[in-house]
C-alpha atoms as a PDB file:
ATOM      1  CA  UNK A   1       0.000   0.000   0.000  1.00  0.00           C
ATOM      2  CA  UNK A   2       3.220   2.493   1.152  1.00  0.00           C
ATOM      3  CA  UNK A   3       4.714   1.505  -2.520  1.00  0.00           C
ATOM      4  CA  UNK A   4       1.760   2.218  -4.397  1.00  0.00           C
ATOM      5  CA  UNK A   5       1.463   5.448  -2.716  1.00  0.00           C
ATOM      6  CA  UNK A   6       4.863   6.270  -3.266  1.00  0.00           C
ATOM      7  CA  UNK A   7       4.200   5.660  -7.262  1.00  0.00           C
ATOM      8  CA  UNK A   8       1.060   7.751  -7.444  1.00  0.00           C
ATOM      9  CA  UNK A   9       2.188  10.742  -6.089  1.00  0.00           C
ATOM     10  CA  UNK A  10       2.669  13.574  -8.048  1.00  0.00           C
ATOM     11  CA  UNK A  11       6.265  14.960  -9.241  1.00  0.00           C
ATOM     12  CA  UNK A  12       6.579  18.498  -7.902  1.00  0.00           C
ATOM     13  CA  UNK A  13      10.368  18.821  -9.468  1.00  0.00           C
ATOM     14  CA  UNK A  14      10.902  21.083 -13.456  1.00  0.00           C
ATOM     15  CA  UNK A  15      12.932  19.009 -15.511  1.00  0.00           C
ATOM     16  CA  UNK A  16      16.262  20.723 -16.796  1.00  0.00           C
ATOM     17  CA  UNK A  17      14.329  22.218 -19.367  1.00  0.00           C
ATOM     18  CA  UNK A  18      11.736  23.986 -17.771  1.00  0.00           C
ATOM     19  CA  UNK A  19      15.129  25.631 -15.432  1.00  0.00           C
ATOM     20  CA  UNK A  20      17.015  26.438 -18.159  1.00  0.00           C
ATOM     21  CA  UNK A  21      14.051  28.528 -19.844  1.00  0.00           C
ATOM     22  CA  UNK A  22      13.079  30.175 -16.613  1.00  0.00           C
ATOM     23  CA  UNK A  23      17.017  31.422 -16.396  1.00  0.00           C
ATOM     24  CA  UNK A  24      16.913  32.436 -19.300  1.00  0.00           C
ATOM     25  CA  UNK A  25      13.832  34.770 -18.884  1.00  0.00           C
ATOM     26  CA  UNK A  26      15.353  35.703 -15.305  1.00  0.00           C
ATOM     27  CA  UNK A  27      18.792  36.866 -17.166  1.00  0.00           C
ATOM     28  CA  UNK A  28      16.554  38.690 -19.777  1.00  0.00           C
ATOM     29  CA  UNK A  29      14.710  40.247 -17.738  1.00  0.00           C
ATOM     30  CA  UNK A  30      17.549  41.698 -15.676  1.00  0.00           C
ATOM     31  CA  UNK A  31      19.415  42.796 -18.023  1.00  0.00           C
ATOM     32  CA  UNK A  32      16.042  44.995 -18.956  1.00  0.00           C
ATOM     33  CA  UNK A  33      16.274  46.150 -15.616  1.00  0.00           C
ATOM     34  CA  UNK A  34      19.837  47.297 -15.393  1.00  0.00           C
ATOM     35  CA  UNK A  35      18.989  49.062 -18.781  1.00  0.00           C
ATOM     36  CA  UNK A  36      16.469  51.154 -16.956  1.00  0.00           C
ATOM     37  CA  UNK A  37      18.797  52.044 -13.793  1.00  0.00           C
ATOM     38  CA  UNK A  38      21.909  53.015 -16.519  1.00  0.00           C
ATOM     39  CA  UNK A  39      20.324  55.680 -18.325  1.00  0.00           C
ATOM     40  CA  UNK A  40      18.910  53.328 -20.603  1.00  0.00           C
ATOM     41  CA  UNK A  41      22.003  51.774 -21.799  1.00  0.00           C
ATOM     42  CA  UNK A  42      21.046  48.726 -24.549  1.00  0.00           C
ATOM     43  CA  UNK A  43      24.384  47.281 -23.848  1.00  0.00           C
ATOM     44  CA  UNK A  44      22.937  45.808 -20.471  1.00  0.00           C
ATOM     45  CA  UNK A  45      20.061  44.292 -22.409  1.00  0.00           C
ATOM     46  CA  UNK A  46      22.251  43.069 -25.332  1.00  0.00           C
ATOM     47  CA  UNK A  47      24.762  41.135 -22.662  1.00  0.00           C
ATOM     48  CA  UNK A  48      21.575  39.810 -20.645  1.00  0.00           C
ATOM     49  CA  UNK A  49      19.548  38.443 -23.701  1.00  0.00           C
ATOM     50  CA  UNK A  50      22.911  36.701 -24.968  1.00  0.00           C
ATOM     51  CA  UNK A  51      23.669  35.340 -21.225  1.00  0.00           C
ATOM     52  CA  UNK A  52      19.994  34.258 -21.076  1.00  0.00           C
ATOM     53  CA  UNK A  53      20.571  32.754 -24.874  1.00  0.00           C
ATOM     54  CA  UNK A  54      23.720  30.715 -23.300  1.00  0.00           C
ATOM     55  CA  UNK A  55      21.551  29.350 -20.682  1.00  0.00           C
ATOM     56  CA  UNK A  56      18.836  28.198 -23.008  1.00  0.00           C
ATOM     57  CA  UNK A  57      20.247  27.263 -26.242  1.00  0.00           C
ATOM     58  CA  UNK A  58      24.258  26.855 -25.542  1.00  0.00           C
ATOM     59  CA  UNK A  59      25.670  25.824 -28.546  1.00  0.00           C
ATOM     60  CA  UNK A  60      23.616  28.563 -30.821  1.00  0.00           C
ATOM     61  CA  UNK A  61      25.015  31.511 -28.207  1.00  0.00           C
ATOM     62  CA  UNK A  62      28.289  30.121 -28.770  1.00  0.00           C
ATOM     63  CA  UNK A  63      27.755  30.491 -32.566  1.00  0.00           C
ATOM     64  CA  UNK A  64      26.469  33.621 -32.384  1.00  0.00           C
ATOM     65  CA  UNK A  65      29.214  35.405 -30.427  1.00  0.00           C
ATOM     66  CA  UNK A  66      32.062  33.667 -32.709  1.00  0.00           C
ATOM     67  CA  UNK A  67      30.033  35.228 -35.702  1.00  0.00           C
ATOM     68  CA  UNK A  68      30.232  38.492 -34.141  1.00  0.00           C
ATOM     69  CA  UNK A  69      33.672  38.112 -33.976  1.00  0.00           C
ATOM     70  CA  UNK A  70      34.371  37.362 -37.203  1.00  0.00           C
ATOM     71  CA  UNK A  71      32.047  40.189 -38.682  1.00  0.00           C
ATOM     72  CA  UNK A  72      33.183  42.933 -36.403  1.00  0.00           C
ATOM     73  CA  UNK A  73      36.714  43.509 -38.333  1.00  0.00           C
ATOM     74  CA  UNK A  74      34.810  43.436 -41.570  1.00  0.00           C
ATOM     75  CA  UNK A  75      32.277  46.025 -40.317  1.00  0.00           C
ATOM     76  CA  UNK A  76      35.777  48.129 -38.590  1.00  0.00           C
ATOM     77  CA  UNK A  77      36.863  48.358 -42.445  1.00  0.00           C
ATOM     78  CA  UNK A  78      33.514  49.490 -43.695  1.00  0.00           C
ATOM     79  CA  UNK A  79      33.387  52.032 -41.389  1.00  0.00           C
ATOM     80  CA  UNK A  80      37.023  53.598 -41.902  1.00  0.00           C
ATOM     81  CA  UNK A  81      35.699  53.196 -45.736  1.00  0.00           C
ATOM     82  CA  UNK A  82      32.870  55.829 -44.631  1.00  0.00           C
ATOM     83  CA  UNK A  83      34.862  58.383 -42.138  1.00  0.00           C
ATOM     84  CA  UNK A  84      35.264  61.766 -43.551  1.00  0.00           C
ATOM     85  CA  UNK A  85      39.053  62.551 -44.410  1.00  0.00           C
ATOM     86  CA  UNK A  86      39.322  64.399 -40.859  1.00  0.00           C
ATOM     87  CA  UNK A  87      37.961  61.477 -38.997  1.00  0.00           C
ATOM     88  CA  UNK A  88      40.041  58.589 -40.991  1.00  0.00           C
ATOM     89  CA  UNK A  89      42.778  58.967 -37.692  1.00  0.00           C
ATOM     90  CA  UNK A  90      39.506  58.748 -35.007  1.00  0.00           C
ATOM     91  CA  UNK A  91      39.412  55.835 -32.480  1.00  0.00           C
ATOM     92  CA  UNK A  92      35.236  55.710 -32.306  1.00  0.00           C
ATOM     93  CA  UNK A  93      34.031  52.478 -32.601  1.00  0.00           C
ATOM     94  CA  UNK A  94      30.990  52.949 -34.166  1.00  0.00           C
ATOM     95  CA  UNK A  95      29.851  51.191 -37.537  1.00  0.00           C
ATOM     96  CA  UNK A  96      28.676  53.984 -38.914  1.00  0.00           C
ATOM     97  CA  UNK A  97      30.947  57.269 -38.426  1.00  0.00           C
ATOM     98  CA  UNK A  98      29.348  60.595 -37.556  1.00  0.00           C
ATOM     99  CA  UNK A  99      29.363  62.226 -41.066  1.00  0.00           C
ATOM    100  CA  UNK A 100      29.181  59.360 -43.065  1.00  0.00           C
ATOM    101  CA  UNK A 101      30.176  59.925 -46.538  1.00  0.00           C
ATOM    102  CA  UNK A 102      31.493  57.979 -49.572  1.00  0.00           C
ATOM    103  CA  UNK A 103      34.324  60.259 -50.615  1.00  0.00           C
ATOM    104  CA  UNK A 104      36.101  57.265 -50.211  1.00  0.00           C
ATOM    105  CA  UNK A 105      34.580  55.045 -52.754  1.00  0.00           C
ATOM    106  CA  UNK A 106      34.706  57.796 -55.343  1.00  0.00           C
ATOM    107  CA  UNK A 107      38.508  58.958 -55.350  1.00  0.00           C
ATOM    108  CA  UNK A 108      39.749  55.127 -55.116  1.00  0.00           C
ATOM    109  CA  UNK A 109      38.094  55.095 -58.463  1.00  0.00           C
ATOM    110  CA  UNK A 110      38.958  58.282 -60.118  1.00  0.00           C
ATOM    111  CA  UNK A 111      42.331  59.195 -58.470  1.00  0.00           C
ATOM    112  CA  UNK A 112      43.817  55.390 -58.491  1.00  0.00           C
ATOM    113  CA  UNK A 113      43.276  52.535 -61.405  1.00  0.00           C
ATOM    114  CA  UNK A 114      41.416  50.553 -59.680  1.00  0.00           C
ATOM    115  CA  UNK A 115      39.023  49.745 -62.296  1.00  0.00           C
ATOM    116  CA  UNK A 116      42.375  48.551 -64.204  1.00  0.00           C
ATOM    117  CA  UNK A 117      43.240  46.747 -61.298  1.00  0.00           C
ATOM    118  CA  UNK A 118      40.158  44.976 -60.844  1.00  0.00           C
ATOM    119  CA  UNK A 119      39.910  44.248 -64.621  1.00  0.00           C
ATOM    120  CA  UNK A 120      43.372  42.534 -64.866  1.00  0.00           C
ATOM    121  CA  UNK A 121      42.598  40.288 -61.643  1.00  0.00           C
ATOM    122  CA  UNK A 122      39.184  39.113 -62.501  1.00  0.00           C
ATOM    123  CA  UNK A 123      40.885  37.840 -65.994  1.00  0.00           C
ATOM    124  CA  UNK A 124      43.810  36.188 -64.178  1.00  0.00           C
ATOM    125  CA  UNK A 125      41.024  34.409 -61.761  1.00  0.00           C
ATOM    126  CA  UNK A 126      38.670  33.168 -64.206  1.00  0.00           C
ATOM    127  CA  UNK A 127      41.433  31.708 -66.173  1.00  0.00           C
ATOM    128  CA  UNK A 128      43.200  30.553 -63.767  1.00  0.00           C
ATOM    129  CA  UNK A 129      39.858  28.623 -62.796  1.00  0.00           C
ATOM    130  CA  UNK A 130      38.461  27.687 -65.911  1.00  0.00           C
ATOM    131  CA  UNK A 131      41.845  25.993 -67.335  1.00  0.00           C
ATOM    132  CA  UNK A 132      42.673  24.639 -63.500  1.00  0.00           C
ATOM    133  CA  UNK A 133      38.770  22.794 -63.978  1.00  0.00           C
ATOM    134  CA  UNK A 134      39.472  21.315 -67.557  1.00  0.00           C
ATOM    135  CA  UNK A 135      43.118  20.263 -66.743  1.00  0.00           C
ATOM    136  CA  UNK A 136      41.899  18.708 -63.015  1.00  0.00           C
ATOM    137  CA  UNK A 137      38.749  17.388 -64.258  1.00  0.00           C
ATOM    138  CA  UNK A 138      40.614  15.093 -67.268  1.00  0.00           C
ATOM    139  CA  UNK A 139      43.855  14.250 -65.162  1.00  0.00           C
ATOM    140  CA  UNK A 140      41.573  12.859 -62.331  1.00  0.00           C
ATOM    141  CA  UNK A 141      39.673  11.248 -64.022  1.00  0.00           C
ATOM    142  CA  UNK A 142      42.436   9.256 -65.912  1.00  0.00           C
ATOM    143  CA  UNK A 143      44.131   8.752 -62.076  1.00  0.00           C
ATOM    144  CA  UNK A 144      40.642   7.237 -61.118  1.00  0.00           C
ATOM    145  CA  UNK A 145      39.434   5.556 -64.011  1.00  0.00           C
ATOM    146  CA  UNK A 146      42.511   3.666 -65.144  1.00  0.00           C
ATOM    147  CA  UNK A 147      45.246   1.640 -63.194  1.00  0.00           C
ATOM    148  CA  UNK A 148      48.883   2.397 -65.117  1.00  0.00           C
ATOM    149  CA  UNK A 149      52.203   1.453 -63.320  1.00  0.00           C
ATOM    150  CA  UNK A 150      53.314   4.979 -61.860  1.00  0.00           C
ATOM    151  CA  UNK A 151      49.966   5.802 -60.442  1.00  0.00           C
ATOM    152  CA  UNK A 152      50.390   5.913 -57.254  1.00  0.00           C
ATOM    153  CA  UNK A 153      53.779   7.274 -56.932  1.00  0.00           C
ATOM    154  CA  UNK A 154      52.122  10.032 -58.813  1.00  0.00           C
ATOM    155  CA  UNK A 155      49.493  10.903 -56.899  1.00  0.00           C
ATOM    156  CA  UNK A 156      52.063  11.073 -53.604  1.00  0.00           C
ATOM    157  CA  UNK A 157      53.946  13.267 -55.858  1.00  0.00           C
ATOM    158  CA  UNK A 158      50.785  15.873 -56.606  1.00  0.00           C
ATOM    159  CA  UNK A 159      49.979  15.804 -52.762  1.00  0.00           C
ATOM    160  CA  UNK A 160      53.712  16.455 -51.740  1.00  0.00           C
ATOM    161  CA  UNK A 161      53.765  19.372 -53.789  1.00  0.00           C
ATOM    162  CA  UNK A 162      51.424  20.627 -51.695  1.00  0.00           C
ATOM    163  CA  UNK A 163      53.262  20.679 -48.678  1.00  0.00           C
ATOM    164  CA  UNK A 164      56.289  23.087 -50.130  1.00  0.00           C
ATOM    165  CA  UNK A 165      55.494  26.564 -49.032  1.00  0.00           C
ATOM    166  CA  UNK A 166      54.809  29.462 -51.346  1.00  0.00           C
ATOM    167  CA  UNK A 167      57.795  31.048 -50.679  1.00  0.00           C
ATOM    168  CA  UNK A 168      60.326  28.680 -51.479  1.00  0.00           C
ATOM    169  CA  UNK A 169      58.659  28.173 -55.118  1.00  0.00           C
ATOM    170  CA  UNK A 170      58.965  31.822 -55.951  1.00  0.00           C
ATOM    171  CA  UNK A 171      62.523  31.606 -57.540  1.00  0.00           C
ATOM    172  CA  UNK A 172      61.749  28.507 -59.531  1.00  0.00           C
ATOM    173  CA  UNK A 173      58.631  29.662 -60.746  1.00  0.00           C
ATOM    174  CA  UNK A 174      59.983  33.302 -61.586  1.00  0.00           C
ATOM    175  CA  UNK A 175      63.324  31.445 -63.424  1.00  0.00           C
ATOM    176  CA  UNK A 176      60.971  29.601 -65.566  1.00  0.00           C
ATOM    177  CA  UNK A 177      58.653  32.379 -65.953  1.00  0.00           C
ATOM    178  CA  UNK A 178      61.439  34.649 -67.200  1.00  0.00           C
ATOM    179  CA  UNK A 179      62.807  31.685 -69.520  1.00  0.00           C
ATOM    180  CA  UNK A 180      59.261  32.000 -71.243  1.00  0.00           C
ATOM    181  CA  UNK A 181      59.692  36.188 -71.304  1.00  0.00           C
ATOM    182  CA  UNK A 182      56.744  35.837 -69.662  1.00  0.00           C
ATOM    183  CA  UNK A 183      57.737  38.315 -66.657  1.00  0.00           C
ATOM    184  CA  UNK A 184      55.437  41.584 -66.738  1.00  0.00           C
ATOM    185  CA  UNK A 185      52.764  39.134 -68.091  1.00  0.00           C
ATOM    186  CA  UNK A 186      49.371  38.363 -67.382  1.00  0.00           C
ATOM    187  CA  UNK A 187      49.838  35.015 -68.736  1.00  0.00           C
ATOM    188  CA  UNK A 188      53.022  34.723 -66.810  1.00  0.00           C
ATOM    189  CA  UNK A 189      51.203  34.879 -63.231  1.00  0.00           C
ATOM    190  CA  UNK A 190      48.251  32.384 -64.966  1.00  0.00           C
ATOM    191  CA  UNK A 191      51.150  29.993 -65.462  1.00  0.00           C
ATOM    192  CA  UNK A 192      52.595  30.027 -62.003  1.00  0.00           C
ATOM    193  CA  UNK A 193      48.806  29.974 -60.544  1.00  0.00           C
ATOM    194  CA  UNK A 194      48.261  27.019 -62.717  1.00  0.00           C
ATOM    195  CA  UNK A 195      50.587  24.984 -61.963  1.00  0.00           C
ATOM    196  CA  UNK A 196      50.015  25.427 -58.138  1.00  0.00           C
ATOM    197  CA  UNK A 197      46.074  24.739 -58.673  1.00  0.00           C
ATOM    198  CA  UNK A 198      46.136  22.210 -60.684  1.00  0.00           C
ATOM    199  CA  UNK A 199      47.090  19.402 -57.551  1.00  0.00           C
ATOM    200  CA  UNK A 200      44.812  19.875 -55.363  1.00  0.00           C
ATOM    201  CA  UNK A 201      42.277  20.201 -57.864  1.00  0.00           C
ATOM    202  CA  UNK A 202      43.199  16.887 -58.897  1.00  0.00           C
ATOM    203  CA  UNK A 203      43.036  15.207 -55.574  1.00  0.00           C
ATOM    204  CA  UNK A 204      39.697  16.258 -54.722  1.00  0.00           C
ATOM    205  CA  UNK A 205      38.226  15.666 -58.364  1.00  0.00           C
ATOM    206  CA  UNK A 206      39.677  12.129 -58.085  1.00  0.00           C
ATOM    207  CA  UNK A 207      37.877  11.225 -54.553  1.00  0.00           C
ATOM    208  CA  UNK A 208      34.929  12.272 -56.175  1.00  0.00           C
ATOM    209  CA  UNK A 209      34.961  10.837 -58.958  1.00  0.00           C
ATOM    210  CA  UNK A 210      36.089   7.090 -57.060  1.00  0.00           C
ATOM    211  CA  UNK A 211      32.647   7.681 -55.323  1.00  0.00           C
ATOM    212  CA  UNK A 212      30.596   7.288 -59.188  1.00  0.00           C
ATOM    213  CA  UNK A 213      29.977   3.471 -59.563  1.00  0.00           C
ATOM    214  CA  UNK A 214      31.805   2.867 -63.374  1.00  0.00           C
ATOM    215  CA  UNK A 215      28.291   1.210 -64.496  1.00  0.00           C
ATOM    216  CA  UNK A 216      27.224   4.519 -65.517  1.00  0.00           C
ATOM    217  CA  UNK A 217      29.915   5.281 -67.840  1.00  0.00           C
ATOM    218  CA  UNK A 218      29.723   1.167 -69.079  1.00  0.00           C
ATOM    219  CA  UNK A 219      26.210   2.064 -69.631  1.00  0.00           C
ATOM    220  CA  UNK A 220      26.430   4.856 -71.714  1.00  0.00           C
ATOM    221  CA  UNK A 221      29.192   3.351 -73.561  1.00  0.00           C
ATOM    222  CA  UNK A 222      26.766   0.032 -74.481  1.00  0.00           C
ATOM    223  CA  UNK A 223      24.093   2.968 -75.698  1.00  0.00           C
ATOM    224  CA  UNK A 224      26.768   3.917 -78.516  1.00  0.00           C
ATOM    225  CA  UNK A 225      28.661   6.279 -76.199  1.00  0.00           C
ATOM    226  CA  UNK A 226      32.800   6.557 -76.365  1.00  0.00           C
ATOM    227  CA  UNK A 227      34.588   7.229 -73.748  1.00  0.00           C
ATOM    228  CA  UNK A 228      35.069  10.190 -73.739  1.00  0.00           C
ATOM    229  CA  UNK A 229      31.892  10.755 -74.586  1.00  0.00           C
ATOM    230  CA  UNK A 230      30.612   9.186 -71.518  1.00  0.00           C
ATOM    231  CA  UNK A 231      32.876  11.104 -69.832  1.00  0.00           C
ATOM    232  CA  UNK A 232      31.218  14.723 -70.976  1.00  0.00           C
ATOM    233  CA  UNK A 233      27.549  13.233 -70.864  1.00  0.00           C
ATOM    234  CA  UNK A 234      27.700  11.368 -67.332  1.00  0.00           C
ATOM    235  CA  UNK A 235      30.436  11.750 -65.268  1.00  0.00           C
ATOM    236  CA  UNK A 236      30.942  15.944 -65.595  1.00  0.00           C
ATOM    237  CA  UNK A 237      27.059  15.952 -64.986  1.00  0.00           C
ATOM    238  CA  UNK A 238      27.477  14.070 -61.749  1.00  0.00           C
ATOM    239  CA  UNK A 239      30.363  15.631 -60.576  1.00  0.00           C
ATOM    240  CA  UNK A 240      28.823  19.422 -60.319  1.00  0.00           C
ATOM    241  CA  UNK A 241      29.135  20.072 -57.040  1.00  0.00           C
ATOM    242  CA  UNK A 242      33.099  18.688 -57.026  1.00  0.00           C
ATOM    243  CA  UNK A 243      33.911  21.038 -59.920  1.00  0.00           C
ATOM    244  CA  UNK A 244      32.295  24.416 -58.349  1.00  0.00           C
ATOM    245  CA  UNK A 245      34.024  23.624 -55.339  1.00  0.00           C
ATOM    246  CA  UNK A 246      37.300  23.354 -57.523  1.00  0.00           C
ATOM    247  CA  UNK A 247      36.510  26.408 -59.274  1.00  0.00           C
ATOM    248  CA  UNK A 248      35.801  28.359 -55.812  1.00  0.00           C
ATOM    249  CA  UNK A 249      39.181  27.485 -54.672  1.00  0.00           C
ATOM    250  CA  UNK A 250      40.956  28.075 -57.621  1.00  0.00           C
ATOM    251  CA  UNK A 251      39.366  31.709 -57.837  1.00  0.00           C
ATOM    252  CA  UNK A 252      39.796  32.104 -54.343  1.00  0.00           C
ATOM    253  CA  UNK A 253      43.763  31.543 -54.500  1.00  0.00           C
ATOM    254  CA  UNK A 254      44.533  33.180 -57.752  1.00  0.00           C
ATOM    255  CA  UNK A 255      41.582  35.976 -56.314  1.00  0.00           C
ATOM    256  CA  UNK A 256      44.009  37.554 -53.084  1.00  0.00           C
ATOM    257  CA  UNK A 257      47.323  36.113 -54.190  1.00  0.00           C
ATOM    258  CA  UNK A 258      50.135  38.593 -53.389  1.00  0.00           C
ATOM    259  CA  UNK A 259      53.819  37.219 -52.907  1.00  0.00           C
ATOM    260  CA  UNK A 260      53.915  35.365 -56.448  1.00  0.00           C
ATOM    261  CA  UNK A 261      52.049  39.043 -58.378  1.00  0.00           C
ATOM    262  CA  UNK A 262      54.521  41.063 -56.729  1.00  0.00           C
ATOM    263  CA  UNK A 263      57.854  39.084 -58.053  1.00  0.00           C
ATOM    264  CA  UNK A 264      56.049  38.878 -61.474  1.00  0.00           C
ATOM    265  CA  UNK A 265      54.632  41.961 -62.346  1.00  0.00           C
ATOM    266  CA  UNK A 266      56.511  44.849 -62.051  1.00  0.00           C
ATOM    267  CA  UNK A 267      54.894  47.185 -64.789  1.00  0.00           C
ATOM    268  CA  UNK A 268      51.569  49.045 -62.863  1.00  0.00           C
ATOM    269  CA  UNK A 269      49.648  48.370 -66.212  1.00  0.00           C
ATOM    270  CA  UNK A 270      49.515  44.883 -65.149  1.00  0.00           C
ATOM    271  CA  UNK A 271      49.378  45.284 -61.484  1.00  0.00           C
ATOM    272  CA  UNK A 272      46.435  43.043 -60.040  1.00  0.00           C
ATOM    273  CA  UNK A 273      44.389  44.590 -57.018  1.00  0.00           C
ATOM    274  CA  UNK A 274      46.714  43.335 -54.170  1.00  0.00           C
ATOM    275  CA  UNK A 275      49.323  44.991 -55.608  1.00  0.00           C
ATOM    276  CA  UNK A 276      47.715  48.479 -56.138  1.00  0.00           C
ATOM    277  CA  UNK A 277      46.216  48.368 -52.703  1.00  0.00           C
ATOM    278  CA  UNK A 278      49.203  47.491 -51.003  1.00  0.00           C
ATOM    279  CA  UNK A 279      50.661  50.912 -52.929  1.00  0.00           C
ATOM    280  CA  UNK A 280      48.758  53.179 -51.600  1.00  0.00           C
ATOM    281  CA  UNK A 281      50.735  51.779 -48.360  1.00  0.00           C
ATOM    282  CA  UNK A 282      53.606  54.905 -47.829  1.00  0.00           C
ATOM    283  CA  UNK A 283      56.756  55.027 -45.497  1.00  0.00           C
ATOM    284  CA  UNK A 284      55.195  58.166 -44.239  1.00  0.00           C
ATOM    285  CA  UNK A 285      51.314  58.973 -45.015  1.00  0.00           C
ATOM    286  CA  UNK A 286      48.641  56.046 -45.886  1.00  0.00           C
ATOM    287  CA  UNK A 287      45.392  57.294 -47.196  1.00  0.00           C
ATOM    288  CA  UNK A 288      43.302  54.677 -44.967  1.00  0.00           C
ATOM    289  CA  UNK A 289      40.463  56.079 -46.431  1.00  0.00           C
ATOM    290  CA  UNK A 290      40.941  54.974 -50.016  1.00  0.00           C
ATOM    291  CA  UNK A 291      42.635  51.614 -48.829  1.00  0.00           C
ATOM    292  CA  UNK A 292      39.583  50.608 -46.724  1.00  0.00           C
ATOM    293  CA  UNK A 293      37.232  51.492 -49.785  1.00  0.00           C
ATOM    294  CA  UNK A 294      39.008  49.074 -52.025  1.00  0.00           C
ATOM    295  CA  UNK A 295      39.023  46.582 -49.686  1.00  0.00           C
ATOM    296  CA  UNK A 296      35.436  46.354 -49.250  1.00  0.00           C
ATOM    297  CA  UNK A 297      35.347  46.685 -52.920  1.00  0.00           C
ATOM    298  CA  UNK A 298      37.046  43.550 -53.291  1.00  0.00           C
ATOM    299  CA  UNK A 299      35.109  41.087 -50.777  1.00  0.00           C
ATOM    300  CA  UNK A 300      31.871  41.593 -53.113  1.00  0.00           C
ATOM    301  CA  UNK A 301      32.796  39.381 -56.502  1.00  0.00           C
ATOM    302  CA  UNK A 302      33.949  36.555 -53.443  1.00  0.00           C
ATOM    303  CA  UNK A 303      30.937  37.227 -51.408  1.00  0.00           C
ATOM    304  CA  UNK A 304      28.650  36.805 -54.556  1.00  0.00           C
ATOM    305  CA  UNK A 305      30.350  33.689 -55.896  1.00  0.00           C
ATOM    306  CA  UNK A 306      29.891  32.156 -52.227  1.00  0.00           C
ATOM    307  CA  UNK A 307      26.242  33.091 -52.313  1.00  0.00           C
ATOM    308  CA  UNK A 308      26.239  31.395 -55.671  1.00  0.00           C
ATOM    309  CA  UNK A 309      27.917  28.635 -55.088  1.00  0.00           C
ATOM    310  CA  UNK A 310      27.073  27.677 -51.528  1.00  0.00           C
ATOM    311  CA  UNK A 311      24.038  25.079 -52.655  1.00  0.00           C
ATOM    312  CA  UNK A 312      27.276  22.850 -53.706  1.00  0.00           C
ATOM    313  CA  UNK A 313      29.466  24.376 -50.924  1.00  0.00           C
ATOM    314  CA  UNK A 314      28.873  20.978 -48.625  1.00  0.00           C
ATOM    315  CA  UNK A 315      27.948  18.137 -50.973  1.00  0.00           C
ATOM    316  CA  UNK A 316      31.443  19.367 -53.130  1.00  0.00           C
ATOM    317  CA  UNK A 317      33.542  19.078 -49.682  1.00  0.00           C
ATOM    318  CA  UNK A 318      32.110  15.917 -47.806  1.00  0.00           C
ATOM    319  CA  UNK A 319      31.703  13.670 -51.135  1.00  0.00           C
ATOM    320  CA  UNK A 320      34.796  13.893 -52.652  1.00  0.00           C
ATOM    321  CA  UNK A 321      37.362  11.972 -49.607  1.00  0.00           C
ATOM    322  CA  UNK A 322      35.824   8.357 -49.896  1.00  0.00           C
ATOM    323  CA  UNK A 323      38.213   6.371 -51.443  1.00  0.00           C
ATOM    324  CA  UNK A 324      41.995   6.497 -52.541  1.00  0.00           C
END
C-alpha cells in the first residue's frame, strides 16, 4: 500500500528544461532592468539576452558570439571606408561614423586605377579557374578511371607538392617564368597559378569521382557512347558540385594572391588589385580612407560567388574523400 502510494504521487520537481528557460527569462529580464537604472544603456540588455541565450540554447550563443567576432573587423573596415578625411585617424568604434560619406569610394576610383586593377585580376582568376577545372577534371579522371604502373607514386607526388610553401617556389617559378619572357605578363602569373592549382584540384576531383559506380559510364558506352563521350555526358554531370568547389578554390587563390604578383609583375599596367592596394601603403602617409574602400570593394565578386555557389558548398567538400 506504502509503494503504491509512493508511485502515485505527483512529481513536484521542473525538468532541466523547464530551469534552463526560466534562467533564461530571469537573465533577460535583468538585463532589462539594469537598462532602466543606466540611463537606458542597450548594452545591459544586449549582454543579458545573450547570457539568457547561453543558458537556453548553448551551442547557438556560442555560434552567435564567434560570428560576431568574425564580422566585427569586416564592419571596422567598412566604417574607416565611410569616415570623412578628418575622422580617418579617429578611435570611435561605431559602424557607422558621424558624417558618413562615400568620398572614399569615389577617389579610389577616379584618383587610383582601380578599375584597371580589378579588370586585370578578374581575368587572371577566371582563367586561372576555368583551365585549372578542364586540366583537373581530365587528369583525375584518368588517375581514377585507369590503373597504369606509376599511379600511385604520382598521386604522392601531386599531394607532396602541396606541402612546399609558397615562398620557397617563388625563384623557380619566376626562373621559368622569365625563360618563357613571360615576366610583366598576365599570362606569366596564370602559369605560375596554374601549376600550383592544378594538384589539389586533382586530388579532390579524383575522390569524387572514385565515389561514381563505373556502371554509368559502361552504360552509356553500351548505348553507342565513347569514352570520352561518356565522360562529358555522365560523369561531368554528376560531378557538379566537385567542380564548383574546384573552381571556388581556384578563384579564391589566384583571387588575393600577393607574394607570387609582386615578383612577377613589375609594370603598374599589369598590377592586379593586391598589388595596387598594397601601394597606396607609404613610409610616411597612408590614405586609410581609399585603402579601406578598395578593400570592401574587393570582398563583393567573393561574397557573390559564395552566395552562388554555396548550394554545392557541402555536398562538393564531404563527397569527394571516400576512397583512394
Amino acid at each position: 500500500m506504502s509503494t503504491l502510494a509512493k508511485t502515485s504521487a505527483p512529481s513536484t520537481g521542473l525538468d532541466p528544461k523547464q530551469l534552463r528557460q526560466y534562467g533564461a527569462i530571469a537573465l533577460v529580464v535583468l538585463g532589462v532592468v539594469l537598462m532602466l537604472f543606466d540611463n537606458l544603456n542597450l548594452g545591459w540588455t544586449v549582454v543579458g539576452a545573450w547570457l539568457g541565450l547561453l543558458v537556453w540554447q548553448p551551442y547557438h550563443a556560442i555560434l552567435i558570439f564567434y560570428s560576431l567576432i568574425s564580422i566585427y573587423p569586416v564592419l571596422r573596415v567598412i566604417s574607416i571606408s565611410l569616415r570623412p578625411t578628418s575622422g580617418l585617424l579617429s578611435r570611435s568604434l561605431d559602424i557607422i561614423p558621424p558624417g558618413a560619406v562615400l568620398t572614399s569610394f569615389s577617389q579610389i576610383f577616379n584618383e587610383e586605377d582601380f578599375v584597371l586593377w580589378l579588370w586585370n585580376t578578374f581575368a587572371i582568376t577566371v582563367t586561372v579557374s576555368i583551365v585549372g577545372v578542364i586540366v583537373a577534371a581530365t587528369g583525375a579522371y584518368a588517375f581514377s578511371r585507369w590503373r597504369f604502373p606509376g599511379r600511385r607514386p604520382a598521386l604522392i607526388f601531386l599531394l607532396t607538392t602541396q606541402m612546399i610553401p609558397a615562398g620557397m617556389l617563388l625563384v623557380p617559378l619566376f626562373v621559368i617564368v622569365a625563360q618563357l619572357g613571360l615576366t610583366n605578363n598576365i599570362a606569366g602569373l596564370i602559369l605560375a597559378y596554374v601549376s600550383t592549382a592544378v594538384p589539389f584540384s586533382i586530388w579532390i576531383l579524383k575522390g569524387y569521382y572514385d565515389t561514381i559506380p563505373p556502371d554509368l559510364e559502361e552504360a552509356a558506352m553500351v548505348d553507342g557512347c565513347n569514352r570520352l563521350e561518356a565522360f562529358w555526358r555522365v560523369i561531368l554531370p554528376l560531378s557538379t558540385p566537385a567542380l564548383s568547389i574546384v573552381f571556388l578554390f581556384n578563384f579564391l587563390a589566384a583571387w588575393s594572391e600577393f607574394l607570387v604578383a609582386k615578383v612577377i609583375l613589375q609594370d603598374p599596367n599589369v598590377w592586379t588589385w593586391a598589388l595596387g592596394l598594397n601601394d597606396l601603403i607609404g613610409t610616411f602617409n597612408t590614405d586609410w580612407g581609399k585603402y579601406a574602400a578598395g578593400s570592401v570593394m574587393v570582398t563583393i565578386p567573393v561574397l557573390l560567388l559564395f552566395m552562388w555557389q554555396s548550394k554545392y558548398l557541402i555536398s562538393g567538400l564531404t563527397l569527394g574523400g571516400v576512397k583512394s
